[in-house]
Protein backbone atom coordinates (compact mmCIF):
# COMPACT_ATOMS: atom_id res chain seq x y z
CA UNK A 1 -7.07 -27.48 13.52
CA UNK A 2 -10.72 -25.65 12.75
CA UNK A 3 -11.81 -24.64 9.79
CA UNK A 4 -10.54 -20.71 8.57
CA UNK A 5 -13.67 -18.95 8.43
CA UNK A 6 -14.52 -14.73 9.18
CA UNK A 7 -14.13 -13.21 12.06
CA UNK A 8 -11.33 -15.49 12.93
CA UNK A 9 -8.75 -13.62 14.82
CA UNK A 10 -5.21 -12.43 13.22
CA UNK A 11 -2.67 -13.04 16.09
CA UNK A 12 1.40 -12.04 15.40
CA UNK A 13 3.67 -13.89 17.89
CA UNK A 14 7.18 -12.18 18.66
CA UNK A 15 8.75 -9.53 16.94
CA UNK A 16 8.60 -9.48 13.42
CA UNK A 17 11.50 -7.69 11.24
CA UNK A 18 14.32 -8.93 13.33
CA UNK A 19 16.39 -10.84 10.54
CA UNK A 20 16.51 -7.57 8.59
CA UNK A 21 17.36 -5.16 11.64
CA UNK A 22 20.30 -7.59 12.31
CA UNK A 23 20.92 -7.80 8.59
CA UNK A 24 20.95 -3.75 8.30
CA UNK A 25 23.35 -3.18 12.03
CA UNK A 26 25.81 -5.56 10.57
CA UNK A 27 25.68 -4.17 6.71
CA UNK A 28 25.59 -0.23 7.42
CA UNK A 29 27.86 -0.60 10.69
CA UNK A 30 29.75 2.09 9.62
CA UNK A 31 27.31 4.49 8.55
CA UNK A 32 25.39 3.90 11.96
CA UNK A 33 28.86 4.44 13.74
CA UNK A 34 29.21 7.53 12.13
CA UNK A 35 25.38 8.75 13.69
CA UNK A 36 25.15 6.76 16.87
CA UNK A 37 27.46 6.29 20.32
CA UNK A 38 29.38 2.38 19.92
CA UNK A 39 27.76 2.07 23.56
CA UNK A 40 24.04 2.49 22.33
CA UNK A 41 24.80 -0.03 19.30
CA UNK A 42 26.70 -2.40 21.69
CA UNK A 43 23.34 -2.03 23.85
CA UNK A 44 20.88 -2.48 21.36
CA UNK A 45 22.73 -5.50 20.05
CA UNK A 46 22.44 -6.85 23.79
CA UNK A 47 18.90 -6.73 23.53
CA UNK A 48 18.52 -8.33 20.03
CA UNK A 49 20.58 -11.38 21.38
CA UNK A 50 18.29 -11.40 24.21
CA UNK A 51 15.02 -11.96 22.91
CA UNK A 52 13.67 -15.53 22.86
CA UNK A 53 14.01 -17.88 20.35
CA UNK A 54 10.69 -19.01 19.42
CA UNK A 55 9.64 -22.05 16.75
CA UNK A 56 5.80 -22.82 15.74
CA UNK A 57 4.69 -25.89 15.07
CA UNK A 58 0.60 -26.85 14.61
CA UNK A 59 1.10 -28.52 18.01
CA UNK A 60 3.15 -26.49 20.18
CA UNK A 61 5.05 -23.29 20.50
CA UNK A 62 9.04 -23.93 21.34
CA UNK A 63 11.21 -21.17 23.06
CA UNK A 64 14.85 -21.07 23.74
CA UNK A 65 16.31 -18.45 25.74
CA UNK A 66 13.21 -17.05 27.47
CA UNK A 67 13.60 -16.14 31.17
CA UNK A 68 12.29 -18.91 33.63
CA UNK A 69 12.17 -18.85 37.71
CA UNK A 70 14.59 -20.85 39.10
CA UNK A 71 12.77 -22.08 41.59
CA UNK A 72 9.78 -23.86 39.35
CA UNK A 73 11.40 -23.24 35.85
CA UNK A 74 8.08 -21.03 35.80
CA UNK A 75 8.12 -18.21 32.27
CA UNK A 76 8.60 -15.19 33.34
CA UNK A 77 5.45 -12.50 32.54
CA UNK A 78 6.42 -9.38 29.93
CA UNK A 79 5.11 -7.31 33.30
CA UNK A 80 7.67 -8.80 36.07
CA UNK A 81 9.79 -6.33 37.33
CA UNK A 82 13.28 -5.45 38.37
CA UNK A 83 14.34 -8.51 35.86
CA UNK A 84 18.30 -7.48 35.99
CA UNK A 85 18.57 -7.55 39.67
CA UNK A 86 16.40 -11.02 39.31
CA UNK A 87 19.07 -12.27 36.78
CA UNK A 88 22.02 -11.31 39.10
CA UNK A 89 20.81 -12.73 42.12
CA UNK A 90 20.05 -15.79 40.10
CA UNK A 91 16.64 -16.31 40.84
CA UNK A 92 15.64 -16.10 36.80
CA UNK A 93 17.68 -17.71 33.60
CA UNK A 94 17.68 -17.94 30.48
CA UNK A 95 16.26 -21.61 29.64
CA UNK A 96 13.81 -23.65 27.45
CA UNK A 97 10.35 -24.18 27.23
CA UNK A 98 9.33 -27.29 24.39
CA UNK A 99 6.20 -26.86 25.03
CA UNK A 100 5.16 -23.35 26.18
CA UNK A 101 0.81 -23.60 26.24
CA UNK A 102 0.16 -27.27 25.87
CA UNK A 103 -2.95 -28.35 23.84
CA UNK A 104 -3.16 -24.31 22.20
CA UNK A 105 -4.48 -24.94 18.99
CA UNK A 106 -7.09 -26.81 20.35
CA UNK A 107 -7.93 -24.63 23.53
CA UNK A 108 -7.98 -21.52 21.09
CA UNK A 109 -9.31 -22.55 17.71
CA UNK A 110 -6.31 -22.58 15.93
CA UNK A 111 -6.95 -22.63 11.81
CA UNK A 112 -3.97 -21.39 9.95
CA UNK A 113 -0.48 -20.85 10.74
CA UNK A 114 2.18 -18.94 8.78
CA UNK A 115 5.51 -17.67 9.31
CA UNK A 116 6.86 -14.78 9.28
CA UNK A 117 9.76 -14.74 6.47
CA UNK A 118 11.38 -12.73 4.39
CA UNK A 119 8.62 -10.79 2.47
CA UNK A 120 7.80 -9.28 5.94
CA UNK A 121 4.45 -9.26 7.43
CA UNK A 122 2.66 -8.24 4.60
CA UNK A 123 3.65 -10.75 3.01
CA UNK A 124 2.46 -13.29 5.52
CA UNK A 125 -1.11 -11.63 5.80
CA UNK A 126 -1.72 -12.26 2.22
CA UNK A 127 -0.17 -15.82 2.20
CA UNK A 128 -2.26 -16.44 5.55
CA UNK A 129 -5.25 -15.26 3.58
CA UNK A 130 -4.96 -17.10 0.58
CA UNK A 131 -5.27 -20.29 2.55
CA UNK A 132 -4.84 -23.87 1.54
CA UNK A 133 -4.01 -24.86 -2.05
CA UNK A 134 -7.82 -25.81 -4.13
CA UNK A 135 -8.91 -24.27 -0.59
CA UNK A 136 -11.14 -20.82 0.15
CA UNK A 137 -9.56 -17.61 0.59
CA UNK A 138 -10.61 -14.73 2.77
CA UNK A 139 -10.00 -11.24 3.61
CA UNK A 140 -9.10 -9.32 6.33
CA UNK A 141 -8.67 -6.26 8.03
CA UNK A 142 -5.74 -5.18 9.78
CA UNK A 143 -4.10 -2.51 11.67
CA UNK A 144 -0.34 -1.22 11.09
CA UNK A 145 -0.30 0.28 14.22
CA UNK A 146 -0.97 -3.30 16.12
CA UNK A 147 2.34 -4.76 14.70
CA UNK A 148 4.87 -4.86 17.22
CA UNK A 149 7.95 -3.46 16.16
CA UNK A 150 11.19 -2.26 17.94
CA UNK A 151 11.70 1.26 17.67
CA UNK A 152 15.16 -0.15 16.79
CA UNK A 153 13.90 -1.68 13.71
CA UNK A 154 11.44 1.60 12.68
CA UNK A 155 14.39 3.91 13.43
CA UNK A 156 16.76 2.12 10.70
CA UNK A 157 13.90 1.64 8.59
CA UNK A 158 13.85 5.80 8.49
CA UNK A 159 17.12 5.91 8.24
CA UNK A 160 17.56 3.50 5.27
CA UNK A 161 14.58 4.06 3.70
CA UNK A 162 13.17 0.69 4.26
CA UNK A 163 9.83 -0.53 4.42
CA UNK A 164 9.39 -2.23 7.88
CA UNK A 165 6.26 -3.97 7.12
CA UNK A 166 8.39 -5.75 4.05
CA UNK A 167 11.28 -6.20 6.61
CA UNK A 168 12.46 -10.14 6.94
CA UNK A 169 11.77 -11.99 9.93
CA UNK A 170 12.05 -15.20 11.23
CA UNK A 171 11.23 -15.66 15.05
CA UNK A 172 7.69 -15.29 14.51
CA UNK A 173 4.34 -16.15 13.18
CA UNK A 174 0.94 -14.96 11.61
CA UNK A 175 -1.71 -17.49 13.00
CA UNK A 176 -5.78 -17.24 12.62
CA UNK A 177 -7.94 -18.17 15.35
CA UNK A 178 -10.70 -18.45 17.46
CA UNK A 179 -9.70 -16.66 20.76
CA UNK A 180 -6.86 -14.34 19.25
CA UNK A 181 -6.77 -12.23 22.10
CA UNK A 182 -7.08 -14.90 24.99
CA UNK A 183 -4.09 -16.57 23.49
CA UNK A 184 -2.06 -13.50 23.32
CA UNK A 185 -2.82 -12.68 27.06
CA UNK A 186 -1.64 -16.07 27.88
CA UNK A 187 1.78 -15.83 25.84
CA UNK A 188 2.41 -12.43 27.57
CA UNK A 189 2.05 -14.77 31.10
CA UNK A 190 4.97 -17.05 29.75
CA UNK A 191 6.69 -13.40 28.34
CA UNK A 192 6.02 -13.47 24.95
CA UNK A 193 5.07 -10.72 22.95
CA UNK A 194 2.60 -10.98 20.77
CA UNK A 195 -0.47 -8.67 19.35
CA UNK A 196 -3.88 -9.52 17.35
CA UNK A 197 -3.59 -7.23 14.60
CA UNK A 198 -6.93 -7.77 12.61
CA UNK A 199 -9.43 -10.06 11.99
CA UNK A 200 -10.57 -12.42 8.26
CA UNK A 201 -13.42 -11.33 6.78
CA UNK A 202 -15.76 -12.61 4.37
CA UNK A 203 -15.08 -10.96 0.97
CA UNK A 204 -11.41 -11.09 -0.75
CA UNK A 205 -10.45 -7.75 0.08
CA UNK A 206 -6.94 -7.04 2.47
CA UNK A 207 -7.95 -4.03 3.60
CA UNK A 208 -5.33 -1.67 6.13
CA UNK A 209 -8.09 0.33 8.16
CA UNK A 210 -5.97 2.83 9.99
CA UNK A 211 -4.74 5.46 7.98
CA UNK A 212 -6.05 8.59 6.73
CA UNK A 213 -8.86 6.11 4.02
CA UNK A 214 -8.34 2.86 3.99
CA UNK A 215 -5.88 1.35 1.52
CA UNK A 216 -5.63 -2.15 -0.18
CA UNK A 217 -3.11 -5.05 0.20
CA UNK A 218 -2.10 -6.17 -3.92
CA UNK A 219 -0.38 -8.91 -4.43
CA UNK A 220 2.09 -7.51 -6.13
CA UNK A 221 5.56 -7.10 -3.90
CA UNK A 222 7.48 -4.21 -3.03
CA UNK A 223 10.99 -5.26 -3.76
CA UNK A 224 13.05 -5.60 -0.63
CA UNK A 225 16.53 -4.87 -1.32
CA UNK A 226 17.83 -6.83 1.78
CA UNK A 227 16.32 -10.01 0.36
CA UNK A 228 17.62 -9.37 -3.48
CA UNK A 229 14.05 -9.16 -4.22
């Protein structure tokens, strides 16, 4: 890997929050019975147990369940269309990938790596940050409204009073890099999402730049209730 240094890119690979929307469906299942149809929880379940499962390692990216052409076991792009009737007629399925963009961290200036756990992604942003043990730490700046979530996981949030940005995850990653954005157009050609959400910077200073006046990430740790923390 390079050498973390500012400017570096802040890329987020798949969905973060998933471990606590699946935590909060199968906790508050009859409260959210009570407000929503069975059918649109059966269906949003569907598409939770859908999604790819994707591990990170320094180098390669892994993913198990993602959507492949039969023909050449090619990865299906986020933009293909009419994926259902695909599915049905057979032509795509659900496979494995063990190696999805051979020779990345090299081809795209990979530095850091971090995943995405159960302090959420603020969590990882300031772990990403803080870099190596004895090493140098950086700030950033980043952008809440660049974090992919599923309306899914912001509409319990609201309803439960959560804090999505604290929300556990698992399935994906915080990584810094050269060519952030190249990297992300490439994992939406094998159809994974991903989104660079800010950049390091030079000084210590986490800094959220898109509400109202910009606000601070502390170190300190919101409690998250679905962790015991």
């Amino acid at each position: 890997m390079t050498e973390m240094r500012a400017g570096q890119e802040l890329l987020l690979i798949g969905i973060p929050g998933l471990l606590g929307t699946r935590t909060l469906l199968e906790s508050r299942e009859a409260e959210l019975c009570r407000r929503f149809s069975r059918r649109y929880l059966r269906e949003e379940r569907r598409k939770l147990e859908r999604l790819p499962l994707l591990s990170f390692r320094e180098d390669r990216i892994m993913a198990c369940g993602l959507l492949l052409h039969r023909k050449d076991r090619r990865a299906v792009t986020l933009s293909e269309k009419d994926l259902i009737a695909k599915e049905n007629a057979g032509e795509i399925f659900p496979g494995e990938l063990l190696d999805l963009i051979p020779g990345y961290a090299k081809d795209y200036g990979l530095s850091a790596l971090i995943p995405v756990e159960d302090g959420g992604v603020l969590d990882a942003i300031w772990r990403l940050c803080e870099g190596k043990k004895g090493g140098r730490s950086f700030g950033c700046r980043f952008s809440y409204g660049k974090i992919p979530f599923l309306s899914l996981s912001i509409e319990l949030c609201e309803l439960f009073s959560q804090n999505p940005f604290r929300l556990p995850s698992g399935n994906c990653c915080l990584m810094a890099l050269e060519r952030g954005y190249a990297l992300s157009e490439k994992l939406g050609q094998c159809g994974v999402r991903s989104s660079v959400i800010g950049s390091l910077s030079e000084d210590r200073k986490r800094l959220r730049t898109d509400g109202i006046a910009a606000s601070f990430l502390t170190k300190g740790e919101v409690p998250n209730p679905l962790s015991g923390r």
